[in-house]
Structures are given as structure tokens and as C-alpha cells.
Protein backbone atom coordinates (compact mmCIF):
# COMPACT_ATOMS: atom_id res chain seq x y z
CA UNK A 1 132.53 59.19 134.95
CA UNK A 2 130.94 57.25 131.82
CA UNK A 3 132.14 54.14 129.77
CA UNK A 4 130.78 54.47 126.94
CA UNK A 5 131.55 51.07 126.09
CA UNK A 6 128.81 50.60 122.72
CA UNK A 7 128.76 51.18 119.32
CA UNK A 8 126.20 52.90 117.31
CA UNK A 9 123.65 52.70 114.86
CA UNK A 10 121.43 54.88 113.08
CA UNK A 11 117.75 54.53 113.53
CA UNK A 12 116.78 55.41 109.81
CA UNK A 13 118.48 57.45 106.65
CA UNK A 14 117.50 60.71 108.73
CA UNK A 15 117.16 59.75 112.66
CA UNK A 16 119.49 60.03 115.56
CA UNK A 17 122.73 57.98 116.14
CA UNK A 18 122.08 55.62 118.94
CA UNK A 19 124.03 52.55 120.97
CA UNK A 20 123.47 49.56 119.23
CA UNK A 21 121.19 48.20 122.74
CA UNK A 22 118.55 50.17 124.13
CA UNK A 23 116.71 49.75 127.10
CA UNK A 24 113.04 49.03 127.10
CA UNK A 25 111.44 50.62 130.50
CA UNK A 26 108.26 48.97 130.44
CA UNK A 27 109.11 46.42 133.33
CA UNK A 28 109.90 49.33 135.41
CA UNK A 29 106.51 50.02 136.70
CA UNK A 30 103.80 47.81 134.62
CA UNK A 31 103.40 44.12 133.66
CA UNK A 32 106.04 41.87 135.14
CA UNK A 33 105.11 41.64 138.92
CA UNK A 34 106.54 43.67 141.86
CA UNK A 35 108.49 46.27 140.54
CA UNK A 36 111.53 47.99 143.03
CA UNK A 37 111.67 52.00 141.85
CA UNK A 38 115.41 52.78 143.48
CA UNK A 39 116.66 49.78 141.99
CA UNK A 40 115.25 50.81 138.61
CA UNK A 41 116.71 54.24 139.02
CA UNK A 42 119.95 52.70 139.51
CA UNK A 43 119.31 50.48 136.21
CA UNK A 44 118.58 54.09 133.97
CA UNK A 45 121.99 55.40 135.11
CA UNK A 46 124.14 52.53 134.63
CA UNK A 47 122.71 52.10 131.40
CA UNK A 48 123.75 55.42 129.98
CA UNK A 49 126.95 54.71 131.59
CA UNK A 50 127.35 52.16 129.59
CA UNK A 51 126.46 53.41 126.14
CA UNK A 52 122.87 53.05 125.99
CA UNK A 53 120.96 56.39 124.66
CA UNK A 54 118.00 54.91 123.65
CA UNK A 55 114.90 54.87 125.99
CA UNK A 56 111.56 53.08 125.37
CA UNK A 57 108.59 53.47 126.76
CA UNK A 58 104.62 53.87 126.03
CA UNK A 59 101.31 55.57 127.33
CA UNK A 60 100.15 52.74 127.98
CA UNK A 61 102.54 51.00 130.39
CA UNK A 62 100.59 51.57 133.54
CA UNK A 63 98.19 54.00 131.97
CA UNK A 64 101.22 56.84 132.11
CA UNK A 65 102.41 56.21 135.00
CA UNK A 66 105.81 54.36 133.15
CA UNK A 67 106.46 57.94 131.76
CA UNK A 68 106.24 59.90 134.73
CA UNK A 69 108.46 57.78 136.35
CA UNK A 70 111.08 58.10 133.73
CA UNK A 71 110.63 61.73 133.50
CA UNK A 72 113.17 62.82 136.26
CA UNK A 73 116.12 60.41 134.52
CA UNK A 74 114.85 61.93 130.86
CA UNK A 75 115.40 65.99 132.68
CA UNK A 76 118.47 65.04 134.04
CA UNK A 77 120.24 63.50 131.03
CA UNK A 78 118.09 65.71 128.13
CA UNK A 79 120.92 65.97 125.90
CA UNK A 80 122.37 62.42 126.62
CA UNK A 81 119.37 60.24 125.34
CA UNK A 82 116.53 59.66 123.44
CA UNK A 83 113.34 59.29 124.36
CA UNK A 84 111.11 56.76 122.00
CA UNK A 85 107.08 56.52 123.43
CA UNK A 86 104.22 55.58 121.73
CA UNK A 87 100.40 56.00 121.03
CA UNK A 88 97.63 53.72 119.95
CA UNK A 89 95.96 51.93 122.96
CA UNK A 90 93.40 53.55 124.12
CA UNK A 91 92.22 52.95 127.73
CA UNK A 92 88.22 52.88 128.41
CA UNK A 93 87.62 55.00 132.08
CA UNK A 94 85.55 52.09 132.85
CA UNK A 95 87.87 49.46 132.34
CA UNK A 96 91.39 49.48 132.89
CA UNK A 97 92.16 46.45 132.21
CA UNK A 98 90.93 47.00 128.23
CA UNK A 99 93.26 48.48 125.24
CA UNK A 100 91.21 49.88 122.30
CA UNK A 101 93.24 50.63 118.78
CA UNK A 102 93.10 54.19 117.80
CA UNK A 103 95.01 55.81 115.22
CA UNK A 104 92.18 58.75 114.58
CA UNK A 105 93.91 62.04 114.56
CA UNK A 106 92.34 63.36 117.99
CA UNK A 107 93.24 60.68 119.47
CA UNK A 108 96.73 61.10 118.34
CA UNK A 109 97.11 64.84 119.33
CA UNK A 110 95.55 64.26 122.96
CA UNK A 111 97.68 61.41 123.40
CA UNK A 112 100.87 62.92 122.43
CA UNK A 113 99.92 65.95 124.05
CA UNK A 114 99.73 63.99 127.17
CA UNK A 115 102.92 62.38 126.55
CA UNK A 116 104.50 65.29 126.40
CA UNK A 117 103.13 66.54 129.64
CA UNK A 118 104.02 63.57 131.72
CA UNK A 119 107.56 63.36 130.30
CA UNK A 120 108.00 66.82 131.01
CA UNK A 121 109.69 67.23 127.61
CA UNK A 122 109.35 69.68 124.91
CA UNK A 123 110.01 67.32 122.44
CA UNK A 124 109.71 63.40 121.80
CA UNK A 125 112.56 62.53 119.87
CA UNK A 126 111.01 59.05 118.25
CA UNK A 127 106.91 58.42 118.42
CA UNK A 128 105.71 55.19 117.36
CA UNK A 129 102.23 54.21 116.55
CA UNK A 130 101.95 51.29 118.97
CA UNK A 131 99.81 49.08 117.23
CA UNK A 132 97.93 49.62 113.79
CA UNK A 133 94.00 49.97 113.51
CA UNK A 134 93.49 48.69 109.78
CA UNK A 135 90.05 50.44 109.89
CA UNK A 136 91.94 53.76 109.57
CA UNK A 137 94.22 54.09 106.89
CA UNK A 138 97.69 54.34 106.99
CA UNK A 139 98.62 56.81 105.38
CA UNK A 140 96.29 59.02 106.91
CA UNK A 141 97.83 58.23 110.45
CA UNK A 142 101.21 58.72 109.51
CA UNK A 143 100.49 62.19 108.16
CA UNK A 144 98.78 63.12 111.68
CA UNK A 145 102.34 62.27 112.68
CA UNK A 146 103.63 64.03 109.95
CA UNK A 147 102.29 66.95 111.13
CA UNK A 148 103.68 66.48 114.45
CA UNK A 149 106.88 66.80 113.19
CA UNK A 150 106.39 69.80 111.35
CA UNK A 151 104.71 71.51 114.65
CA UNK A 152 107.45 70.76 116.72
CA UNK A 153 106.99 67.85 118.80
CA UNK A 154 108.27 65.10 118.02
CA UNK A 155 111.43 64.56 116.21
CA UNK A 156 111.10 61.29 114.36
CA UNK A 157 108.43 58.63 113.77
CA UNK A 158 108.32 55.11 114.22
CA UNK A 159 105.76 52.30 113.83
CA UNK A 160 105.31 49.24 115.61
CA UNK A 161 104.19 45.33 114.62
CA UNK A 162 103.08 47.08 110.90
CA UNK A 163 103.65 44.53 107.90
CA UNK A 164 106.28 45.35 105.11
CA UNK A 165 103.13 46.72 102.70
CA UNK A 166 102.39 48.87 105.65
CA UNK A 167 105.66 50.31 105.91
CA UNK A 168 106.33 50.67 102.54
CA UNK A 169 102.57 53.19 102.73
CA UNK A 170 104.11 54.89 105.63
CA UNK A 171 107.02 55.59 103.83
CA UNK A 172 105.50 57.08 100.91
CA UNK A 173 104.26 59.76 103.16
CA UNK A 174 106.77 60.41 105.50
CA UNK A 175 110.10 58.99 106.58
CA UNK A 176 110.14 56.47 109.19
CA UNK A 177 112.90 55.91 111.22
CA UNK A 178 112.59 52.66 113.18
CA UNK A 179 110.05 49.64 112.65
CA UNK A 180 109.87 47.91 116.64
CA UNK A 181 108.81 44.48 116.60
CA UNK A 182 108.95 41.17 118.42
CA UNK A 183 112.58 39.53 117.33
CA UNK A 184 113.83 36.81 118.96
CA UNK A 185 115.42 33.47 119.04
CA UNK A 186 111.71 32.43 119.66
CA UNK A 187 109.89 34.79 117.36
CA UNK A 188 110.95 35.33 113.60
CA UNK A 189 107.97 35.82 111.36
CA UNK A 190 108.73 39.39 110.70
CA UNK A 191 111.66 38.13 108.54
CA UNK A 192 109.55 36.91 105.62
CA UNK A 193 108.37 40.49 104.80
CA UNK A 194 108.92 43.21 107.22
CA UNK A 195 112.66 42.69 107.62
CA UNK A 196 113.24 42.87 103.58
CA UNK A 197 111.28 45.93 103.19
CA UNK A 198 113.05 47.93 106.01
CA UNK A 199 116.25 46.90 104.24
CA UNK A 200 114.82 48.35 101.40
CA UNK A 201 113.55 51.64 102.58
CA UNK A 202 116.18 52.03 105.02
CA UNK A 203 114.59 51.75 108.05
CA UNK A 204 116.35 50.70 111.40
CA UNK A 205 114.58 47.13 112.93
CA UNK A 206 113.96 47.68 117.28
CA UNK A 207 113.49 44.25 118.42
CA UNK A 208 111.29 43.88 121.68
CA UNK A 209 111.22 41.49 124.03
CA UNK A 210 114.76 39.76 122.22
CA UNK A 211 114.76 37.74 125.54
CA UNK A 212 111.35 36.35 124.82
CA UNK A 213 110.18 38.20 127.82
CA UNK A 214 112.63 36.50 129.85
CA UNK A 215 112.12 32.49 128.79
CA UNK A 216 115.19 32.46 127.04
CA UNK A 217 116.96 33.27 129.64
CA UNK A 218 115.95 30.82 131.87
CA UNK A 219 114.80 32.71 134.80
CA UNK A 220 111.22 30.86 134.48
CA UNK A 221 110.31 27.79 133.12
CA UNK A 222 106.52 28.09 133.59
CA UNK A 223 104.58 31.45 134.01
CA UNK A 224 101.78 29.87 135.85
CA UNK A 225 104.34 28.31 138.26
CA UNK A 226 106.94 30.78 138.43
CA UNK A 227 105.46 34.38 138.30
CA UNK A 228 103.48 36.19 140.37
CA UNK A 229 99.87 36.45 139.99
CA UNK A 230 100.01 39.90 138.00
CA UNK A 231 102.30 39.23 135.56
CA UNK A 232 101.25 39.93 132.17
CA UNK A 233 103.45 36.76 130.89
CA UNK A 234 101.08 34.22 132.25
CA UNK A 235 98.76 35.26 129.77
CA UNK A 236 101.05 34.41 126.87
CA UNK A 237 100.20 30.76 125.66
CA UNK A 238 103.83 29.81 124.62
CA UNK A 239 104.66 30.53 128.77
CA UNK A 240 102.30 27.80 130.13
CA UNK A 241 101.24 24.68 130.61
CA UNK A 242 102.47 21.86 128.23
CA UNK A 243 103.70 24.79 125.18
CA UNK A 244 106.30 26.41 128.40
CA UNK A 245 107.51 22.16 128.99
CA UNK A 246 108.03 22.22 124.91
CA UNK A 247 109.59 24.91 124.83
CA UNK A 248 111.65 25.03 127.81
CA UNK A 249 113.43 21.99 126.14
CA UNK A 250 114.05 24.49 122.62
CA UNK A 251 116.97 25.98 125.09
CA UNK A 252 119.01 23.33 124.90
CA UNK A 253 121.56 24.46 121.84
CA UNK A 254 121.46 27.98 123.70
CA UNK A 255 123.52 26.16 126.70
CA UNK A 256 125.82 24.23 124.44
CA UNK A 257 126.86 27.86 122.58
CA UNK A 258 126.58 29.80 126.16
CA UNK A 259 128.96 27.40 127.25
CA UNK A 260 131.19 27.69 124.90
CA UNK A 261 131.46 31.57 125.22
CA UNK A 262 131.48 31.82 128.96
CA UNK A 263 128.13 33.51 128.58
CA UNK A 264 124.51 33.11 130.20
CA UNK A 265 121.60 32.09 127.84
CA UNK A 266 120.68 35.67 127.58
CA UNK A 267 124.04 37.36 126.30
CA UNK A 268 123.49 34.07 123.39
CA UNK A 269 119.78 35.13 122.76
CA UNK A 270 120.89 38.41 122.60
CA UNK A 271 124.01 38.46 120.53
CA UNK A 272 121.68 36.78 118.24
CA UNK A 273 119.49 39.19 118.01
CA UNK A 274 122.24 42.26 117.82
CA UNK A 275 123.92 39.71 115.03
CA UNK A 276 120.45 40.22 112.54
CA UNK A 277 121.86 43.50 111.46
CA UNK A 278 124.90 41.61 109.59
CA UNK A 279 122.57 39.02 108.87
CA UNK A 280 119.85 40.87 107.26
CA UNK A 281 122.37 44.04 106.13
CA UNK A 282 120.36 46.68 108.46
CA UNK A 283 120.21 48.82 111.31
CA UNK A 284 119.16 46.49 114.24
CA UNK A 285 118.50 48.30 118.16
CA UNK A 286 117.29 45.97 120.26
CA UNK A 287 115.85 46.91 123.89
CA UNK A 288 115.68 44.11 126.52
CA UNK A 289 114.13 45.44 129.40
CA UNK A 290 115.78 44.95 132.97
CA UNK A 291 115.47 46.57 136.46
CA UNK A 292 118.63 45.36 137.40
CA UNK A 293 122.27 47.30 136.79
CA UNK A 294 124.17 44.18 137.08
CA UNK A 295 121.20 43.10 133.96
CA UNK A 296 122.40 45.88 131.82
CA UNK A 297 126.07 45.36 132.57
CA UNK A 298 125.46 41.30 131.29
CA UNK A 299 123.36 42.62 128.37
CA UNK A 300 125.38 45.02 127.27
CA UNK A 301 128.21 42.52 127.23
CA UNK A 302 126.44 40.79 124.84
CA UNK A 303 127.30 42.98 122.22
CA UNK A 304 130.47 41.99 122.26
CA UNK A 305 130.20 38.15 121.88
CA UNK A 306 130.24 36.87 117.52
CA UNK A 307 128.58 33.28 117.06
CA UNK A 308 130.23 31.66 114.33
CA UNK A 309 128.16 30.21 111.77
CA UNK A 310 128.24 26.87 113.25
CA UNK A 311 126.88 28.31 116.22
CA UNK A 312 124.26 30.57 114.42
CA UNK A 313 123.14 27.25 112.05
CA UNK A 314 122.68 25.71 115.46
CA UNK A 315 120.18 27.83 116.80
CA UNK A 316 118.29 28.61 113.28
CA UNK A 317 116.11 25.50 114.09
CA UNK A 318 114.39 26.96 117.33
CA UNK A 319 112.13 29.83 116.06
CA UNK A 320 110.60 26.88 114.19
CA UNK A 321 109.72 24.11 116.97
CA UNK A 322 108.23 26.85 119.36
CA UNK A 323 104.41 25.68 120.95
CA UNK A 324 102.08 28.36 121.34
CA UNK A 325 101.55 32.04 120.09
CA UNK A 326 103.10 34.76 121.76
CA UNK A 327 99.77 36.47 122.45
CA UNK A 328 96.42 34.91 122.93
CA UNK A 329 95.26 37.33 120.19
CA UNK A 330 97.43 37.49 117.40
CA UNK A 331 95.19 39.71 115.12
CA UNK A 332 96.67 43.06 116.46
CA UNK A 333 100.12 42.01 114.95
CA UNK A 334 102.07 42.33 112.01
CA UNK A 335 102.06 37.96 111.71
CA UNK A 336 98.11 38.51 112.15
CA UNK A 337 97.72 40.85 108.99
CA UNK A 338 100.30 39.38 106.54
């Protein structure tokens, strides 16, 4: 039996109707340490139990191997959710521990062909260019993905860490449904021109990591201390050494407001985050990424908690004080191009 216990949204003018929180899957089997499948299994179903329908994941999370694993959840539910993956990096044979940028149409077509195959789907119902090659124009990309559409496989496009002027390109040659970018407590920059021009267009905003990978909700305090040596965080200079001491101390006002709700630091950060779409007057999805049902079941609740404005003027400060980028190279995102 299901409790469908979210609302929904619409990713874009055209796209599919979706709970207001997705899930993002990446965790389940790539970058953030030991990884426990059964529980993760567990964490799929209790998700859609709850409301959430939409899915994320990527080729490149664990070089495929994050699709196949969610491809026996995707067959069992097909009509239930919706599957968002991506293309754009590019792993060398001889070194897997490299991403190259490709938005070349054969790369396109042999990755989504691959996608396809590993999902076991005939269809991917939202395909995002991960990350945005400037060498290659825009609007030729997009109408590669175009062209998908019109082919049959893939039902709606998306684009991820693209400025506002890049959307706005995109746009002019075919509709995109969802922008996915970094949005958090910790990370605002796409607010000064991506945000505005989704508004405009009518595009729906999928926040990643609106947990800030897990620092805002206090689990770890220092990546290099905390985490295990294979997680991807501990390459992320706002996670270590004296920025992670800086910015440990940012979570302060998150307490007092957690405290007064009842709530853990992560149902704040995240009612935050599901609290942009009033803010901003647009569709906003975001997808924390757990492993955990009893995760899901406290994020999910977060949808539920409204900060006052006192509370919401009391946490505008932090995006502002935080020490350190949230990658060592910036120049592959939107904040690097704008």
C-alpha cells in the first residue's frame, strides 16, 4: 500500500508532473564511500511510497554501473516514475579516474544509446546534458537532443550547471524542461542569472546536492577526518581543513530554526531549498540523495515544515560567509562561465 504523502510540480510548460522531492541515486553505488545495495533497494521503494516519482541518475556515476543497478526498481515501477540520466562526461579507457566534456553529436547518440541499454528502458523520460563543453555550441547540442526526442527516446530534455544566456539558446531551439544545479543553503550563485531566466522561460529549477553533500546536515564536520578514503567529498575545498572549521560554525542559525521546528538540520536546509519555488515564483524539485529509508522518510518530511520570514532572513546570511569552492575546478560550472 502507498502514501502518497507529496505534492507536485511540473518540470517545465510541457514535462511530466512530479513530487515536489526527488531522489538523487548517485550515492547508491559511486562517490560517497561504502555503499550497502539491499539497503538502497529498500531506500527506492520507500521513496515511491512516499510520493517521490522522480529518479536521478547519470552515465557517469560509476562508469554505468549506477544505472544498471537502478534498472530492476525502474522495470518494476515503469509507469510509477521517471527516470532523469544524463550525458556529457566522457571516460578515457585508460583512465578511469578522468571525465572529458563532450557534447559532439556521436558522442551523444552512443551515450544515450548506452543509457538506454543499461536501464533496460525504451525510453528516458528526462536527459540532461551533464555539463556544457563551450567549444561546441549550444544550440547545436540541444538539437542532437532535439532529435532524440523526435526519434523516440527520450521524452524531455534537461541541462545541467548551464548559465541563464545558455538556457535562454537552448530554449530557442527546443523546450527544456528542467535546469539541475547546485542549490543550497551553502551554494546560491545561480540566483543572480540562471534562476531569473528559468522564471522567465518557464523552466522547472532541480537543485543537487540541497544538503551540501551532507555538511549541512551535520553528519561530518571534516571530510579529511570523517570520510572514508574514497569519498569524492574530500576533494571539495569547502569540506577540509580550516574552510570545513569556518564553515562548520555557518550552521549555527540552522540549529536555532531546527530547534524551533522539532526538525534536524537537514529537514531546515531542505525546506529551504523546497521554499525557493515561492521565493523565486518557479517550479523547484530538489533531489537529496540518501541510502537510507528512514533518510527519505525525514526528507520527505521536510516538505512539510514553512520558515517564517524571520527564520528565512536568518539564514540568508550563510550562502555568503562560506570558505572554499565547492569544486577544486570551478570552470566546468555555470558560476565559472557567467
Amino acid at each position: 500500500m502507498t502514501d502518497h504523502t507529496l505534492p507536485t510540480a511540473r518540470l517545465g510548460d510541457g514535462g511530466p508532473e512530479v513530487g515536489v522531492q526527488g531522489l538523487g541515486c548517485m550515492g547508491m553505488s559511486f562517490a560517497y564511500g561504502p555503499t550497502d545495495a539491499d539497503a538502497s533497494r529498500a531506500t527506492l521503494e520507500r521513496a515511491l511510497e512516499l510520493g517521490v516519482t522522480l529518479y536521478d541518475t547519470a552515465d557517469a556515476y560509476g562508469a554505468g554501473e549506477n544505472e544498471r543497478f537502478l534498472s530492476p526498481f525502474f522495470k518494476a515501477h515503469r509507469d510509477e516514475v521517471v527516470i532523469a540520466t544524463k550525458f556529457a562526461l566522457s571516460i578515457p579507457p585508460d583512465d578511469p579516474t578522468k571525465r572529458i566534456i563532450r557534447n559532439d553529436e556521436p558522442y551523444i547518440r552512443q551515450a544515450v544509446e548506452a543509457s538506454l541499454r543499461r536501464l533496460d528502458v525504451d525510453v528516458i523520460d528526462l536527459y540532461y546534458m551533464h555539463r556544457r563543453d563551450p567549444a561546441v555550441p549550444i544550440e547545436e547540442t540541444v538539437a542532437v537532443m532535439a532529435d532524440l526526442v523526435r526519434e523516440g527516446k527520450v521524452k524531455h530534455l534537461g541541462l545541467s550547471e548551464v548559465t541563464g544566456d545558455e538556457l535562454r539558446a537552448a530554449q530557442g531551439v527546443h523546450p527544456i524542461a528542467a535546469v539541475q544545479s547546485e542549490w543550497s543553503l551553502f551554494s546560491r550563485d545561480i540566483e543572480a542569472g540562471v534562476v531569473p531566466a528559468a522564471r522567465e522561460l518557464g523552466v522547472a529549477l532541480v537543485p543537487y546536492s540541497p544538503l551540501g553533500r551532507g555538511f549541512l546536515t551535520g553528519s561530518f564536520a571534516d571530510a579529511e577526518k570523517d570520510l572514508t578514503a574514497g569519498d569524492f567529498r574530500r576533494q571539495q575545498p569547502r569540506f577540509t581543513g580550516d574552510n570545513a572549521t569556518a564553515n562548520a560554525a555557518l550552521l549555527a542559525p540552522v540549529r536555532t530554526v531546527a530547534e524551533a521546528h522539532g526538525a534536524t538540520l537537514g529537514q531546515i536546509a531542505l525546506a529551504w531549498a523546497q521554499q525557493r519555488a515561492r521565493v523565486h515564483g518557479l517550479p523547484v524539485i530538489p533531489i537529496p540523495s540518501t541510502r537510507k529509508p528512514a533518510r527519505v522518510e525525514e526528507n520527505t518530511a521536510a516538505t512539510r515544515i514553512v520558515l517564517t520570514e524571520e527564520e528565512l532572513s536568518l539564514l540568508e546570511p550563510i550562502a555568503g560567509k562560506v570558505a572554499g569552492d565547492r569544486y577544486a575546478d570551478m570552470t566546468f560550472t555555470s558560476a565559472g562561465r557567467e
